[in-house]
Protein backbone atom coordinates (compact mmCIF):
# COMPACT_ATOMS: atom_id res chain seq x y z
CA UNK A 1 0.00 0.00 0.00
CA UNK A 2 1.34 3.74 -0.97
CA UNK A 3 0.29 6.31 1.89
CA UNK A 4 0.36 9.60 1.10
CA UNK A 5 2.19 12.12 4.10
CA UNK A 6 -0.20 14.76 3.36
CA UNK A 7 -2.96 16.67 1.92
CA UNK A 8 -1.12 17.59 -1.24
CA UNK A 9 -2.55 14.94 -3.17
CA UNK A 10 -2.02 14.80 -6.99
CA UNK A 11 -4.47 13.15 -9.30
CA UNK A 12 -4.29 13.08 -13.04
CA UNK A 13 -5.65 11.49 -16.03
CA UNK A 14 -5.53 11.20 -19.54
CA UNK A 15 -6.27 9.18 -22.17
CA UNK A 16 -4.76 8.58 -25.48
CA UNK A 17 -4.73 6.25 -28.99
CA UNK A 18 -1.40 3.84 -28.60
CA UNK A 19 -1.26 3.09 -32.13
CA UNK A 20 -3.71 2.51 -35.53
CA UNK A 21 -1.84 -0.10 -37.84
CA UNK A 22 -4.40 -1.08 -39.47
CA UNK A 23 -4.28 2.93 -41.49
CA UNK A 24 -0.48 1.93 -42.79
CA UNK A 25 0.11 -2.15 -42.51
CA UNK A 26 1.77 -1.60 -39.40
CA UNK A 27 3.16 -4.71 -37.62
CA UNK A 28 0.14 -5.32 -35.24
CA UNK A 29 -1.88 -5.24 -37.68
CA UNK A 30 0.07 -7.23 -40.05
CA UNK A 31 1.21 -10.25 -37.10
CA UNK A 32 4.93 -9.32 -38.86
CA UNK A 33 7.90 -7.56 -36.16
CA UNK A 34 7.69 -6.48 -32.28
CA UNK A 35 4.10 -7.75 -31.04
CA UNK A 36 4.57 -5.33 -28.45
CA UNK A 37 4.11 -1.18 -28.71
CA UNK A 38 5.70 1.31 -25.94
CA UNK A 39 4.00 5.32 -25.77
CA UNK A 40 6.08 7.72 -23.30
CA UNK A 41 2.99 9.48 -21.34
CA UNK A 42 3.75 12.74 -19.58
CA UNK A 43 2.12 14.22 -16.96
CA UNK A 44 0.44 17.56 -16.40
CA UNK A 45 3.00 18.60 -13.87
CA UNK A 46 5.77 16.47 -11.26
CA UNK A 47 4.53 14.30 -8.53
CA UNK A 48 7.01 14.80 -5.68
CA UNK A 49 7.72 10.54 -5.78
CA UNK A 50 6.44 8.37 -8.46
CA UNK A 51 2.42 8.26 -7.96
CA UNK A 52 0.20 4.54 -8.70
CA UNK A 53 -0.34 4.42 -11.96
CA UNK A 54 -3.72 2.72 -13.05
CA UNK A 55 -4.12 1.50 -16.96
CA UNK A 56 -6.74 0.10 -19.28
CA UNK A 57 -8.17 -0.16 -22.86
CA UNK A 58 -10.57 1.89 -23.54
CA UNK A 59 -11.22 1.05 -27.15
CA UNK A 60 -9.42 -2.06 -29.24
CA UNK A 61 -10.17 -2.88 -32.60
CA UNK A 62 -9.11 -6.86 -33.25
CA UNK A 63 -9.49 -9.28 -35.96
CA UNK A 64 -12.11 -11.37 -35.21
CA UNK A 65 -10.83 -14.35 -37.34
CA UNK A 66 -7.95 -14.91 -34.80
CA UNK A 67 -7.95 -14.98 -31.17
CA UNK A 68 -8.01 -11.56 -29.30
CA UNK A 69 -4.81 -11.98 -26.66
CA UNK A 70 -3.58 -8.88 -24.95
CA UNK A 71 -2.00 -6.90 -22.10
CA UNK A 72 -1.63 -3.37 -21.12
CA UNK A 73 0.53 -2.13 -18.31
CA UNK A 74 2.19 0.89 -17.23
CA UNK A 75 6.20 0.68 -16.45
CA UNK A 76 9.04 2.75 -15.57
CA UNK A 77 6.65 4.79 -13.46
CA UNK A 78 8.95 8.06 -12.62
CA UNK A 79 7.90 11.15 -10.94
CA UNK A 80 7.10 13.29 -14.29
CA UNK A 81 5.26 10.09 -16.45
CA UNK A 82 5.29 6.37 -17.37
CA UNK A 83 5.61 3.88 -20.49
CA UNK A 84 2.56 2.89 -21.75
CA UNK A 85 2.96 -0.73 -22.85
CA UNK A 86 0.43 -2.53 -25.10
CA UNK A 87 1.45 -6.16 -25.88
CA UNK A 88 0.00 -9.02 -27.87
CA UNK A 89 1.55 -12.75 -29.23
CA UNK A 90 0.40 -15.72 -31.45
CA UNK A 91 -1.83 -14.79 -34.33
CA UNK A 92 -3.91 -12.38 -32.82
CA UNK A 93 -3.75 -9.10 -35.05
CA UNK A 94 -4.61 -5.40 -33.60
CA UNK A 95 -5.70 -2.61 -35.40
CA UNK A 96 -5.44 -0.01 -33.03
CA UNK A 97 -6.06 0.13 -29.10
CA UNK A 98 -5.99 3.00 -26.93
CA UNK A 99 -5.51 3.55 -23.38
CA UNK A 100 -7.01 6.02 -20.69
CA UNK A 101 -5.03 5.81 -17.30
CA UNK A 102 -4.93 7.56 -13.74
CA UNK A 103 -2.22 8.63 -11.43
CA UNK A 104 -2.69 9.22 -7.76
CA UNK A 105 0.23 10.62 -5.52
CA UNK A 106 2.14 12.72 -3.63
CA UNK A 107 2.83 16.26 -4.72
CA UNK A 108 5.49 18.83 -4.25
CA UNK A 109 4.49 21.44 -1.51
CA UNK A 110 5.12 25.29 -2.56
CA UNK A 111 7.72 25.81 -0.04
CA UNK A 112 9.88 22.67 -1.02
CA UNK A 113 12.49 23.97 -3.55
CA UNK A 114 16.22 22.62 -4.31
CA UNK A 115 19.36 25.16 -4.30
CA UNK A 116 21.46 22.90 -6.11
């Protein structure tokens, strides 16, 4: 469990399309290369220590001839955003997904500021 020292809780959210490969014959879409996709996601200002991170699809689009095999997660949770990380294996083929996600922490207090 994260606690949280005090009332200067941060909370932001966003959402945003991972990738459309179906537009371009893009590997998802095509089962060929990486069967995995990484987006950088920023947030709206610094959390004062990396915050929870919550992630999900909100929308995928999936052949519906093979079988529909995914995972989303968020990694390399820092203090100023996270990797959005869509992956899929087998014969499954995407044509797009994308992702709305949450972040709940800790935030700098106005009198905390660094000389050096």
């Amino acid at each position: 469990m994260k606690r949280l020292r005090n009332h200067l809780i941060g909370v932001d959210q966003g959402a945003r399309v991972l990738f459309s490969d179906f537009e371009d014959g893009g590997d998802m879409w095509t089962g060929r290369g990486p069967r995995h996709h990484r987006t950088r996601i920023a947030f709206s200002e610094p959390f004062r220590e990396p915050p929870a991170v919550q992630i999900s699809m909100s929308m995928f689009d999936m052949d519906q001839k093979t079988n529909q095999r995914a995972e989303i997660l968020a990694e390399n949770i820092a203090v100023d955003g996270f990797d959005a990380v869509f992956r899929t294996w087998g014969d499954t083929r995407v044509a797009r997904v994308s992702a709305t996600w949450l972040a709940i922490g800790e935030l700098k207090h106005d009198d905390e500021w660094e000389l050096y």
